[in-house]
Protein backbone atom coordinates (compact mmCIF):
# COMPACT_ATOMS: atom_id res chain seq x y z
CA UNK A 1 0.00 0.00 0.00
CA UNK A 2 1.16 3.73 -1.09
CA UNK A 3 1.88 5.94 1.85
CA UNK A 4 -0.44 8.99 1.26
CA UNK A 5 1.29 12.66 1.21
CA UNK A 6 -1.42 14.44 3.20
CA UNK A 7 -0.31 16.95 5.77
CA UNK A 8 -1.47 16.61 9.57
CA UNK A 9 -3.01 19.31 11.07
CA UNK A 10 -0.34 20.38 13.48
CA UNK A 11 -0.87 21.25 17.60
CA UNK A 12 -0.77 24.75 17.86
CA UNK A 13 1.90 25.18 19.89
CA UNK A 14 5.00 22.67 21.17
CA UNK A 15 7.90 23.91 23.69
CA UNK A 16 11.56 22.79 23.37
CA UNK A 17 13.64 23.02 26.55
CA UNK A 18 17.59 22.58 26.82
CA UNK A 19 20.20 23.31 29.79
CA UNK A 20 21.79 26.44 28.64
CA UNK A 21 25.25 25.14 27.96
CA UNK A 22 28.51 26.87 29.12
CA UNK A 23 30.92 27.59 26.57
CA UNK A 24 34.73 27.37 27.38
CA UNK A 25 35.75 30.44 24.89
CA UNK A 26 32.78 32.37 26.75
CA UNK A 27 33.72 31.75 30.46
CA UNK A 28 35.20 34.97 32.77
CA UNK A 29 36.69 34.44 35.94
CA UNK A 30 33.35 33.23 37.96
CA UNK A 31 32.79 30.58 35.04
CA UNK A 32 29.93 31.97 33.94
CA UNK A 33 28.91 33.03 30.30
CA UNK A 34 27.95 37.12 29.73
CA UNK A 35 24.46 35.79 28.88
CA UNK A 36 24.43 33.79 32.59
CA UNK A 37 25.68 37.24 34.40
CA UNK A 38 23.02 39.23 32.08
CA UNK A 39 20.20 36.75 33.23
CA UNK A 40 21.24 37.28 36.56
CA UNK A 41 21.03 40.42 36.35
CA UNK A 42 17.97 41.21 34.81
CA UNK A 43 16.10 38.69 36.79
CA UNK A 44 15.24 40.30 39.69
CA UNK A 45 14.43 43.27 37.42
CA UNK A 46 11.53 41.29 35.92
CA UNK A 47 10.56 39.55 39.22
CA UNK A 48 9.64 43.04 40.58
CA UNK A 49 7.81 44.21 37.16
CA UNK A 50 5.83 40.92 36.99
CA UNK A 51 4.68 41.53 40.56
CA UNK A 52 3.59 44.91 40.45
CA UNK A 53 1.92 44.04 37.36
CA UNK A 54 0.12 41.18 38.86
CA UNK A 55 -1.01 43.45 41.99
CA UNK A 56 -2.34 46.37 39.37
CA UNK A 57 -4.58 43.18 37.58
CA UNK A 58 -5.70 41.43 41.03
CA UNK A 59 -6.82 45.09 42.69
CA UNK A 60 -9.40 45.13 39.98
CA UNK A 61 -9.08 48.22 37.79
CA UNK A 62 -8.50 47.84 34.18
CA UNK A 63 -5.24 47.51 32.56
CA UNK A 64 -4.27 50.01 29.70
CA UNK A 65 -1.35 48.26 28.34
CA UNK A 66 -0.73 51.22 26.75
CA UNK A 67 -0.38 53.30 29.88
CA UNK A 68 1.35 50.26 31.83
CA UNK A 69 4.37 49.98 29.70
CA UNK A 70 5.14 53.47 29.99
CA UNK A 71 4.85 53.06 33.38
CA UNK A 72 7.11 50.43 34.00
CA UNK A 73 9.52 51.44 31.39
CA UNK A 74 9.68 54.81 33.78
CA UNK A 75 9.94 52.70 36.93
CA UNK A 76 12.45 49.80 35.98
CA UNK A 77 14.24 51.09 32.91
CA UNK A 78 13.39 48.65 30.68
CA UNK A 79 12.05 48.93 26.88
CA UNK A 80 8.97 48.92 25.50
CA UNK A 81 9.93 45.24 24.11
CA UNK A 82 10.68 43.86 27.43
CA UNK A 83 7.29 45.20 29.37
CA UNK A 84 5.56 43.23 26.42
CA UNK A 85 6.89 40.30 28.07
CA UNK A 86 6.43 41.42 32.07
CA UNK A 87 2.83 41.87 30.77
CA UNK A 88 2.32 38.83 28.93
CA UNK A 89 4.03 36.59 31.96
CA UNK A 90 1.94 38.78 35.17
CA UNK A 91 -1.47 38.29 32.52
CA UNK A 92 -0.86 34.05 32.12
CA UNK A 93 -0.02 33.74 35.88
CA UNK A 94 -3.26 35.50 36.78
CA UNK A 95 -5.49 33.53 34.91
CA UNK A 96 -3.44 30.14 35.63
CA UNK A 97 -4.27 31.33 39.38
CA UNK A 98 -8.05 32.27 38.65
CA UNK A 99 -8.31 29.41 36.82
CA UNK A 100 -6.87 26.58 39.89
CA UNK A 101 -9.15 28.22 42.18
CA UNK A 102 -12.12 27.42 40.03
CA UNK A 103 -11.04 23.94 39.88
CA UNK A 104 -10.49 24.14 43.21
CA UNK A 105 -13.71 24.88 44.03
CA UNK A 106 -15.56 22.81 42.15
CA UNK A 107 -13.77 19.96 43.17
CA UNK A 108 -15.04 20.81 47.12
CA UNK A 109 -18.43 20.55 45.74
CA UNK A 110 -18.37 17.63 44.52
CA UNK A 111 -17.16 16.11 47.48
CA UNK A 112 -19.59 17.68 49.42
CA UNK A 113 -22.35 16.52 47.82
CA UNK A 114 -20.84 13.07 47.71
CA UNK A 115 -20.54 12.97 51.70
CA UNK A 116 -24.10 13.96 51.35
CA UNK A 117 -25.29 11.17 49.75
CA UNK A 118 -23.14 8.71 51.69
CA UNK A 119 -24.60 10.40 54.88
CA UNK A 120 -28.76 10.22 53.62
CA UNK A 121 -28.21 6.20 52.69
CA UNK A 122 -25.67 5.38 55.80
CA UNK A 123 -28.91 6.89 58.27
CA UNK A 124 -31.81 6.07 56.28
CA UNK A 125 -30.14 2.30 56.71
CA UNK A 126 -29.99 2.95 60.48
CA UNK A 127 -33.77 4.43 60.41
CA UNK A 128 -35.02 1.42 58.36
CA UNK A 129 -33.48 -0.97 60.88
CA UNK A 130 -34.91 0.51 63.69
CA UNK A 131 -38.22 0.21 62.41
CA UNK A 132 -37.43 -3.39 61.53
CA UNK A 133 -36.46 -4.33 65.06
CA UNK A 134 -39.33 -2.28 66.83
CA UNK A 135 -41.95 -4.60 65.33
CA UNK A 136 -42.91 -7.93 66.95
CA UNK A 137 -41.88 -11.08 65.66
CA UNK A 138 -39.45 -9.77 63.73
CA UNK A 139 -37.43 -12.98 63.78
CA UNK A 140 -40.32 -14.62 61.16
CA UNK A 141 -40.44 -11.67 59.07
CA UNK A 142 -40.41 -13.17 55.33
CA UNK A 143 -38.68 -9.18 53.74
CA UNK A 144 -35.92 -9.47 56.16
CA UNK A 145 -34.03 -6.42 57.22
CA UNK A 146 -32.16 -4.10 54.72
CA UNK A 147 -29.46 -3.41 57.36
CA UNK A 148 -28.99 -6.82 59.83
CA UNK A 149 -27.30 -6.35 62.85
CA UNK A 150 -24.32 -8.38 63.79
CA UNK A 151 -21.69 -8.48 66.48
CA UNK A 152 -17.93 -8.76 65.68
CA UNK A 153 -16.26 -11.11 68.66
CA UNK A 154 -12.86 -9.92 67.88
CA UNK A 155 -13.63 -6.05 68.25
CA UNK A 156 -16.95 -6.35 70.57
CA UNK A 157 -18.72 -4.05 68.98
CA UNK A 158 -21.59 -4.27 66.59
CA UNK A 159 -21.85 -2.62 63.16
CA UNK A 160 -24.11 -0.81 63.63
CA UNK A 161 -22.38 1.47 66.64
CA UNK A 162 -19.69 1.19 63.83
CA UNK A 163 -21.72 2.67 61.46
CA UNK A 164 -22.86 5.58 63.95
CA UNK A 165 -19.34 6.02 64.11
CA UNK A 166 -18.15 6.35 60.19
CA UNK A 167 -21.60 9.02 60.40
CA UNK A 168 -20.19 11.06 62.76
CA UNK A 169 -16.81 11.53 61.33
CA UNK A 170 -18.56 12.45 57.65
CA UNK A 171 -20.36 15.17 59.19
CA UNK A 172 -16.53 16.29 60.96
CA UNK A 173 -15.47 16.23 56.95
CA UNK A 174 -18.69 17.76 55.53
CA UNK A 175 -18.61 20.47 58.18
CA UNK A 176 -14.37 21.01 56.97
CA UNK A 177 -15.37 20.94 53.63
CA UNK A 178 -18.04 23.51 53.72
CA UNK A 179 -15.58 25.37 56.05
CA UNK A 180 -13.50 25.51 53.33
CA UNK A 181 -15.09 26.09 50.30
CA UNK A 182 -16.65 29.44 51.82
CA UNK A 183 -13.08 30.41 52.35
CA UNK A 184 -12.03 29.59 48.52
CA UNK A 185 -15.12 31.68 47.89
CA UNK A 186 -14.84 34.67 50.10
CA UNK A 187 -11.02 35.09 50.33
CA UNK A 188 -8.38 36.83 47.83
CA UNK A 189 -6.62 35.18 45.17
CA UNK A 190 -2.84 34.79 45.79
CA UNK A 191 -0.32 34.22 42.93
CA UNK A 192 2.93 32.57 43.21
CA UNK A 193 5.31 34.28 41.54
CA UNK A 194 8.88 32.59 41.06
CA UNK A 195 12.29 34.00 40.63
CA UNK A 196 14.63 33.24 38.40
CA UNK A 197 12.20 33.81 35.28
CA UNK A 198 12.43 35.97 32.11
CA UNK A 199 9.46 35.86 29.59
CA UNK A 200 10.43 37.43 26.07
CA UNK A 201 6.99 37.09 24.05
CA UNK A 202 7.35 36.45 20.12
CA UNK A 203 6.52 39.19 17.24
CA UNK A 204 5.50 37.86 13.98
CA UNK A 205 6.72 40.45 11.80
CA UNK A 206 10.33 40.01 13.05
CA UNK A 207 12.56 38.45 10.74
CA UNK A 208 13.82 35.98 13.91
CA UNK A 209 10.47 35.40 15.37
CA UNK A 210 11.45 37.90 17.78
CA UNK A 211 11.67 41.82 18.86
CA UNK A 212 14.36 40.97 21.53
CA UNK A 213 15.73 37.62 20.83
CA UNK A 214 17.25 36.41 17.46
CA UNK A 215 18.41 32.80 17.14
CA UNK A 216 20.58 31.68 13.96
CA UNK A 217 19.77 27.92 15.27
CA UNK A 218 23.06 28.11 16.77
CA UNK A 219 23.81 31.88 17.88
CA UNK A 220 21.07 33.75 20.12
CA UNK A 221 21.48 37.29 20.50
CA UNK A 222 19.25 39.17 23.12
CA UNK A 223 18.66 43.13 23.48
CA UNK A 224 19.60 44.74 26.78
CA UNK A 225 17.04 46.73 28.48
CA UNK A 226 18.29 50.71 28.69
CA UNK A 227 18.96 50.33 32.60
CA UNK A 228 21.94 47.44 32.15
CA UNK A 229 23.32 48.71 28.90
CA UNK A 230 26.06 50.25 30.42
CA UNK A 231 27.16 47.03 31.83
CA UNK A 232 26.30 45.01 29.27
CA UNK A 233 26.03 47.15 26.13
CA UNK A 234 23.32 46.87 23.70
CA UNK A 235 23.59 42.95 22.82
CA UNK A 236 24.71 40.29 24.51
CA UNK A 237 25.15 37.12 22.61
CA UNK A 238 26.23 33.18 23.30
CA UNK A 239 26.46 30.00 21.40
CA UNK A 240 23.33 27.84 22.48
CA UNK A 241 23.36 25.09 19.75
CA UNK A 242 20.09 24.13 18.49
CA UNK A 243 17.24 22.08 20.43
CA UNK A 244 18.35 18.21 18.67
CA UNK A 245 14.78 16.06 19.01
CA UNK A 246 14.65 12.44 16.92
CA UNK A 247 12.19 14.08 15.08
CA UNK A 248 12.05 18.27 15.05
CA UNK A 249 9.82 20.36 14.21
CA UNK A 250 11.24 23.46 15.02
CA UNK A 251 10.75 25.69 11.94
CA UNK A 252 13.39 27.83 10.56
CA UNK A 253 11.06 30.71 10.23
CA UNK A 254 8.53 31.98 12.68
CA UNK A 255 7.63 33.40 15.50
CA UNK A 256 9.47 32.63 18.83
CA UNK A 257 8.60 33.02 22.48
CA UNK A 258 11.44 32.43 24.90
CA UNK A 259 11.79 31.11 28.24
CA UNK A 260 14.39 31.74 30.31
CA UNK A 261 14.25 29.83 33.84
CA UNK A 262 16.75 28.83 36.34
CA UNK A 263 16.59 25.38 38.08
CA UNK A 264 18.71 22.78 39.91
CA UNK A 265 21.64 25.53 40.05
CA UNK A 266 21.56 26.14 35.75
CA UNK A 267 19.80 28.22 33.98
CA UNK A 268 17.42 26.60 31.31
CA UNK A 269 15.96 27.82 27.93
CA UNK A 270 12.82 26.93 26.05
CA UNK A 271 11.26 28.46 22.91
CA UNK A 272 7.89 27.67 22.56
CA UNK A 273 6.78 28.14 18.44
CA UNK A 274 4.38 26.56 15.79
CA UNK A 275 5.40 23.32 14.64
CA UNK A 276 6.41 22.30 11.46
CA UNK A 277 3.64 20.58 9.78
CA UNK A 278 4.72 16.30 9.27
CA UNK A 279 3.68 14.05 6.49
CA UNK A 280 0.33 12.08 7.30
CA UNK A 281 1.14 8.28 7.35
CA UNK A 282 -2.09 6.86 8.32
CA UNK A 283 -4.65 6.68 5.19
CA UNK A 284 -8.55 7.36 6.63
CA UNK A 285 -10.41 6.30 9.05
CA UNK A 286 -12.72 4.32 6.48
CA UNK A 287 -10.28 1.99 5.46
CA UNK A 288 -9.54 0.95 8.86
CA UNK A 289 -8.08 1.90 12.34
CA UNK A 290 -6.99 0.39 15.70
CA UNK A 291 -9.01 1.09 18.54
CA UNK A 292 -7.34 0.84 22.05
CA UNK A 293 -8.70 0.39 26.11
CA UNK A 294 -6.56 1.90 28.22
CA UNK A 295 -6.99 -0.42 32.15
CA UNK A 296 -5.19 -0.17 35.20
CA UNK A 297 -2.93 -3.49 33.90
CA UNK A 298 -2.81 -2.65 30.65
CA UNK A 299 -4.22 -1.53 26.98
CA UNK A 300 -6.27 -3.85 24.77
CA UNK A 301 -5.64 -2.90 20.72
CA UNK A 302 -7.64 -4.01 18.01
CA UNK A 303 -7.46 -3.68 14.27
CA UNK A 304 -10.75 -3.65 12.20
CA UNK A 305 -10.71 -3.69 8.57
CA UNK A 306 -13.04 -1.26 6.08
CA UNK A 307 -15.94 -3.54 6.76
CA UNK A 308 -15.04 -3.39 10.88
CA UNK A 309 -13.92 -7.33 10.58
CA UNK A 310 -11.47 -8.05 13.51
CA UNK A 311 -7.91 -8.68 11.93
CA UNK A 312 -5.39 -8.26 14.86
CA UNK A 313 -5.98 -7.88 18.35
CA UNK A 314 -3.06 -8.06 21.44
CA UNK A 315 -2.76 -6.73 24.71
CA UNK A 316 0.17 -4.07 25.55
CA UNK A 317 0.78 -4.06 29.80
CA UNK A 318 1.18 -1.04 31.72
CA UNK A 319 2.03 -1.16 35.18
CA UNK A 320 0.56 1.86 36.87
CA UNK A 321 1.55 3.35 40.58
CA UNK A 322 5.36 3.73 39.95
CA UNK A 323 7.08 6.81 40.58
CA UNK A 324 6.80 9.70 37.73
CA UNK A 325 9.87 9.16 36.20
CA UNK A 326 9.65 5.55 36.25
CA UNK A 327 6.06 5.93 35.02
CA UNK A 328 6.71 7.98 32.22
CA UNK A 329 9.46 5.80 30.62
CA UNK A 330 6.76 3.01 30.71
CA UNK A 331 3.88 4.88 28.98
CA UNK A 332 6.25 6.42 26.46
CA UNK A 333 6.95 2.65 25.98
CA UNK A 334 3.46 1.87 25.61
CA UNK A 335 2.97 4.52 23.00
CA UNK A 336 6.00 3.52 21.00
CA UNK A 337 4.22 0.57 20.40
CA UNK A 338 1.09 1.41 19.52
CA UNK A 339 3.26 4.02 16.89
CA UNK A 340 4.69 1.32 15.43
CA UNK A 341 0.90 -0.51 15.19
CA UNK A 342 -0.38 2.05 13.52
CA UNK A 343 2.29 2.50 11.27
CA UNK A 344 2.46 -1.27 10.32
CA UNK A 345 -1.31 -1.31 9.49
CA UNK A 346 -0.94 2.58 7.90
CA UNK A 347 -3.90 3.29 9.79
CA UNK A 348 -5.49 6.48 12.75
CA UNK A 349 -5.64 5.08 16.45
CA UNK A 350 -9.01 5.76 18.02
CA UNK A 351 -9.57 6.19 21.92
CA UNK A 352 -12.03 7.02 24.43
CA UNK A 353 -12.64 10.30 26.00
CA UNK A 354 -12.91 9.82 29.62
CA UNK A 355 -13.09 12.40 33.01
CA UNK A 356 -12.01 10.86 36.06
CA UNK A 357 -12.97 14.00 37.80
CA UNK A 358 -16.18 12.92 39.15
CA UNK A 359 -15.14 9.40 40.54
CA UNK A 360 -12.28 11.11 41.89
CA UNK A 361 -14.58 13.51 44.27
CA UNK A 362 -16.05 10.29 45.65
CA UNK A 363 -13.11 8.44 46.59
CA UNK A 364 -13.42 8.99 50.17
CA UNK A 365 -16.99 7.09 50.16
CA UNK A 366 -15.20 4.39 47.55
CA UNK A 367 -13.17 1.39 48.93
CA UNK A 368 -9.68 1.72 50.31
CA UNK A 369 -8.35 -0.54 46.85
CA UNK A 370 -10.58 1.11 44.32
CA UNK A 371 -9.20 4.57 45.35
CA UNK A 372 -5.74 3.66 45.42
CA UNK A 373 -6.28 1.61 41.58
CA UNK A 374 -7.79 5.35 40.97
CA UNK A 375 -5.69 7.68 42.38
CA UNK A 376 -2.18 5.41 40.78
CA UNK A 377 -3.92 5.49 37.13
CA UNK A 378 -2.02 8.06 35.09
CA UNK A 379 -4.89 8.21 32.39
CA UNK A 380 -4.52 11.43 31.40
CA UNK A 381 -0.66 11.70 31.27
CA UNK A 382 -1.04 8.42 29.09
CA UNK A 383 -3.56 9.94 27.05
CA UNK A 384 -1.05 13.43 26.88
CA UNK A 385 1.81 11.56 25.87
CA UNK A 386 0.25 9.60 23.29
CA UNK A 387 -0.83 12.42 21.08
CA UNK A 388 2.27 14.44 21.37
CA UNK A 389 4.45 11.23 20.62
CA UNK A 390 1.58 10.26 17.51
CA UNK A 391 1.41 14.00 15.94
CA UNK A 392 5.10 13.99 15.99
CA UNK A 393 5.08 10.55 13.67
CA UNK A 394 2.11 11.52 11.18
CA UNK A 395 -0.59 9.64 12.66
CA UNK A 396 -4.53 10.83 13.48
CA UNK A 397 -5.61 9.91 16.96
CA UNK A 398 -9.68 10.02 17.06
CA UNK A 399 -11.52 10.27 20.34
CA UNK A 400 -15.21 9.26 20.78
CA UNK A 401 -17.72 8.43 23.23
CA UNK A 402 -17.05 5.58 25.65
CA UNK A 403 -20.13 4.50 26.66
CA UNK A 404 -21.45 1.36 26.81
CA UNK A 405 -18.12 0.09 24.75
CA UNK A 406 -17.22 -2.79 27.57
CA UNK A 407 -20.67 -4.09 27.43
CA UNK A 408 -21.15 -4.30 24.13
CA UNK A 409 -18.05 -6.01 23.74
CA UNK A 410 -18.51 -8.54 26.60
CA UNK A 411 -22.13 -9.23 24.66
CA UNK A 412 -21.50 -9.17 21.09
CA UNK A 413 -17.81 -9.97 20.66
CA UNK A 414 -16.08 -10.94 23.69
CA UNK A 415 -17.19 -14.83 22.92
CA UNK A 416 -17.51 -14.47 18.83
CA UNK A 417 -13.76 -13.93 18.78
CA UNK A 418 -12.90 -15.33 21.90
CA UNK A 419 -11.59 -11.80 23.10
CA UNK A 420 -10.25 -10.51 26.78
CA UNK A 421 -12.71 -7.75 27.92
CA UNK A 422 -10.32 -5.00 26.91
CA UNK A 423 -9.41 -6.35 23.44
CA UNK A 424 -13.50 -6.80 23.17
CA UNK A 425 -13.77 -3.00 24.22
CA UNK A 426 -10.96 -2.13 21.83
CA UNK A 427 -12.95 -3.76 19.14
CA UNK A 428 -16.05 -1.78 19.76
CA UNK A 429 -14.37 1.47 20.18
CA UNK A 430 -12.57 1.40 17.10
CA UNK A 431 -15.93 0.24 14.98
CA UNK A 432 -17.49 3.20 16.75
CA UNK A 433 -14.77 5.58 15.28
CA UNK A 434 -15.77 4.42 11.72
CA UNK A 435 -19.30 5.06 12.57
CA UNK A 436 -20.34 1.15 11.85
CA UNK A 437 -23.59 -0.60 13.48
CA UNK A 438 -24.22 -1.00 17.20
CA UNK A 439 -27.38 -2.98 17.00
CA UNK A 440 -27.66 -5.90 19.91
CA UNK A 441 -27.78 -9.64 18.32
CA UNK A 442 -30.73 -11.26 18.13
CA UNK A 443 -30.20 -13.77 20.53
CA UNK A 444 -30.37 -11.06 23.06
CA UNK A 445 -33.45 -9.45 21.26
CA UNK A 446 -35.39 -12.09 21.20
CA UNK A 447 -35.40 -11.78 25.22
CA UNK A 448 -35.31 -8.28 25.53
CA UNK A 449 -37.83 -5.58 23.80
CA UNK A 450 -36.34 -2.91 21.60
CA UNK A 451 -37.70 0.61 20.96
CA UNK A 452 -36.98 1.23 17.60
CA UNK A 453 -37.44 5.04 17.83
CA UNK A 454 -34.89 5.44 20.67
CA UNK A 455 -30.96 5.42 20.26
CA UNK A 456 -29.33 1.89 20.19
CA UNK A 457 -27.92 3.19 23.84
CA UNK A 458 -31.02 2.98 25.40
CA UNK A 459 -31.32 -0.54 24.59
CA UNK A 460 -27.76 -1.12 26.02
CA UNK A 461 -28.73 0.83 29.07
CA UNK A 462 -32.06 -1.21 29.80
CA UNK A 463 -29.55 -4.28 29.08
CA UNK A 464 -27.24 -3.22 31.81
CA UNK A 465 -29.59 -3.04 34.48
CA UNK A 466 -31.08 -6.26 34.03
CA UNK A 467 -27.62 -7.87 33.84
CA UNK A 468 -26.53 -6.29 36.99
CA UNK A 469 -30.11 -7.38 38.74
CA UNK A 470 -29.42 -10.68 37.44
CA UNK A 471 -27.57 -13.53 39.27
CA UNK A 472 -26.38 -15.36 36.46
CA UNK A 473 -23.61 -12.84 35.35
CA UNK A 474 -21.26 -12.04 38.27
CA UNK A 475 -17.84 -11.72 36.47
CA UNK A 476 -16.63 -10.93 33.01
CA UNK A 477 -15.83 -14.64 32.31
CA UNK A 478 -19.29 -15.64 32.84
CA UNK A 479 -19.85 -14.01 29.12
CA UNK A 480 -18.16 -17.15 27.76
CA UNK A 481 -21.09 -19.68 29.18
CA UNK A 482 -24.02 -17.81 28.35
CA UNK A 483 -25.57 -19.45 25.34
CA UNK A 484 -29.07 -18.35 25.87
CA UNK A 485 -30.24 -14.91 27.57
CA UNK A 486 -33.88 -16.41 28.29
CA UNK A 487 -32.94 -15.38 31.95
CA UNK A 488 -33.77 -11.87 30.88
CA UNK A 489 -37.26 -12.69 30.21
CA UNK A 490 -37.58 -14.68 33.62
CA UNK A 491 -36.75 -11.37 34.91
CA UNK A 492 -39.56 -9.18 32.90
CA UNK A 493 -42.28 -11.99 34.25
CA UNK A 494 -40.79 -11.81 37.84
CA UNK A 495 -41.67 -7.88 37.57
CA UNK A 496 -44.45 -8.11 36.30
CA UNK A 497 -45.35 -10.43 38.72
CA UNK A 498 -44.61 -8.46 41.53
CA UNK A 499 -46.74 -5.57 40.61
């Protein structure tokens, strides 16, 4: 198959970060470079600017930029160019700030109204079994009790008075949470400001990117603000190399922002540009794709052809928990792979979108293994890395909807191909980027009534609830051994019954 020529639509922006390197030729007596005394120099220059801009935007009157850079150009000395960038750095750190607390906030009420919830079941149980125990005869009552009291020998204590007790330490964490969230909502935003930082914002119609910084790809000459030229003079160059990636797509031409930060005793520099557009080496998504479920363990793959015909399938593992570092080298190992996948089939890679966000709020009313599995899984970095690492090699990553995708796999393919539950998932998700059928088999049908004017969903929702009401599914492998869903009827007439 020919390799099409098609151009990927690029991110919009990508950063590049090297130590800034200390030449030998360059050195004076303290070892430094004339750039490293100029950025330490003109660091705590900036620091001051950026904070005195960030006060003017957080007191609440509006900011003339106009206005502002004359005023700071009076006040610190610096040009007209630099202020750009004091303005531009005070402007991102404010709404990075506004932004957190938001989040912030937002998260509290979700976990508010989970301990909520936990606390309306955890005393309507206690109510309910009350009531139960109040009435005579309760020992020959044919409902039984919703909440039945026991006694545990080795701690003496019964579970219910354990219960009382788990109810009134949520209300200790309700009443801290709703302590807190009127503070996030009621106090002053405070913004972090670091030292060690110099922002230099890019100008299009510079012929390096640049008003202040112009970089040969080896050479990078910066312009000295008015109050260190007599130290410095006007320009004050070094020899920084170039920014060597295994695949870069740092354009010749362009517009530049630069970065200049100092960290673990070095300064550091990044330029942060368009990209480069790459050559598109996956053909479309109607000639086939691999579709991937990303679990805790591991991710499921699975190739479909133009007609959504399962051709390949495999499972990648992915331990999660480990420290960053060591969890970063194994996802970028993970996405190598499915790279060279989609390279070997020439085909897109489709995914699920999914927000942890919610089941993250209720963690504290979730199991003590369930939160930790949750809290370790490094989704989203996965998910981060993958499209940087695919965009950089010419291949389309599609997202789409995720629901109902493990179901309908453990249903309608997980025995047909004799599939794991992710592969099965996989299957489904990447049939559901190419827009094919999602209709239930008829040997669930036949069991089951379908409402031909609602989504296919609904169907799978309906199907859902009478699996999990069901005691004939418990586990994923009990997919393999059903052969016939009449069960689901048996639980229609068993309803009906009942009314």
């Amino acid at each position: 198959m020919i390799l099409t020529t098609l151009k990927v639509e690029s991110v919009s922006t990508l950063t590049y970060c090297k130590g800034l390197p200390t030449t030998v030729a360059e050195m004076n007596e303290l070892g430094k470079t004339q750039l490293e005394m100029f950025l330490e120099t003109y660091a705590p220059i900036f620091h001051c600017a950026a904070i005195e801009t960030i006060n003017h935007l957080l007191s609440g009157l509006e900011l003339n930029k106009s206005a502002w850079n004359t005023h700071l150009q009076k006040s610190y000395g610096i040009n007209k160019r630099h202020t750009n960038g004091v303005i531009s750095f005070a402007s991102c750190k404010v709404d990075g700030t506004k932004e957190n607390r938001q989040r912030h906030i937002k998260t509290i009420q979700g976990k508010i109204k989970s301990v909520e919830k936990w606390l309306q079941k955890a005393e309507r149980k206690l109510k309910l079994a009350r009531k139960f125990y109040t009435k005579k005869n309760w020992q020959h009552s044919k409902s039984g009790c919703n909440f039945p009291l026991s006694c545990s020998i080795k701690y003496r204590n019964t579970n219910a008075h354990y219960l009382k007790f788990q109810i009134h330490h949520k209300k200790r964490k309700l009443s801290l949470f709703q302590n807190k969230l009127q503070y996030l909502k009621s106090s002053p935003i405070q913004v972090s400001v670091p030292k060690g930082n110099i922002f230099i914002v890019r100008y299009k119609d510079e012929s390096f990117g640049n008003q202040v910084s112009q970089w040969d790809g080896n050479t990078i000459k910066l312009r000295v603000p008015s109050c260190l030229e007599s130290r410095f003079g006007k320009i004050v160059s070094s020899e920084i190399g170039n920014f060597h990636r295994n695949i870069n797509r740092l354009p010749e031409s362009g517009s530049k922002t630069w970065h200049f930060f100092y960290k673990n005793s070095r300064w550091v520099v990044a330029v942060q540009f368009t990209p480069k557009p790459v050559l598109q080496k996956s053909i479309g998504i109607g000639y086939g794709c691999i579709g991937i479920d990303m679990n805790p363990s591991g991710i499921g793959w699975a190739y479909v052809d133009s007609e959504g015909n399962l051709k390949a399938k495999g499972r990648i593992p992915l331990l999660m928990g480990l420290p960053s570092g060591k969890q970063d080298s194994k996802i970028v190992k993970a996405c190598l792979e499915l790279a060279r996948l989609a390279h070997l089939f020439e085909c897109p890679i489709v995914c699920e979108e999914l927000d942890f966000n919610d089941k993250k709020e209720r963690l504290g009313e979730e199991s003590r293994g369930y939160a930790r599995m949750l809290s370790s899984w490094g989704y989203s970095r996965f998910y981060q890395l993958l499209e940087s690492i695919l965009s950089n090699r010419g291949i389309e990553l599609k997202t789409v909807n995720p629901a109902y995708s493990s179901l309908i796999g453990l249903v309608k393919y997980m025995k047909m191909y004799a599939l794991s539950s992710d592969c099965a998932a996989a299957l489904v998700i990447a049939r559901r980027g190419m827009r094919l059928s999602e209709k239930p088999p008829s040997s669930v049908t036949a069991y089951s009534s379908v409402n031909k004017d609602k989504h296919v969903w609904s169907f799978w929702s309906q199907l859902n609830k009478q699996i999990k009401r069901s005691s004939r599914i418990n586990r994923r492998q009990d997919y393999f051994t059903v052969s016939n869903w009449s069960f689901l009827d048996n639980l229609n007439t068993e309803e009906a019954i009942l009314r």
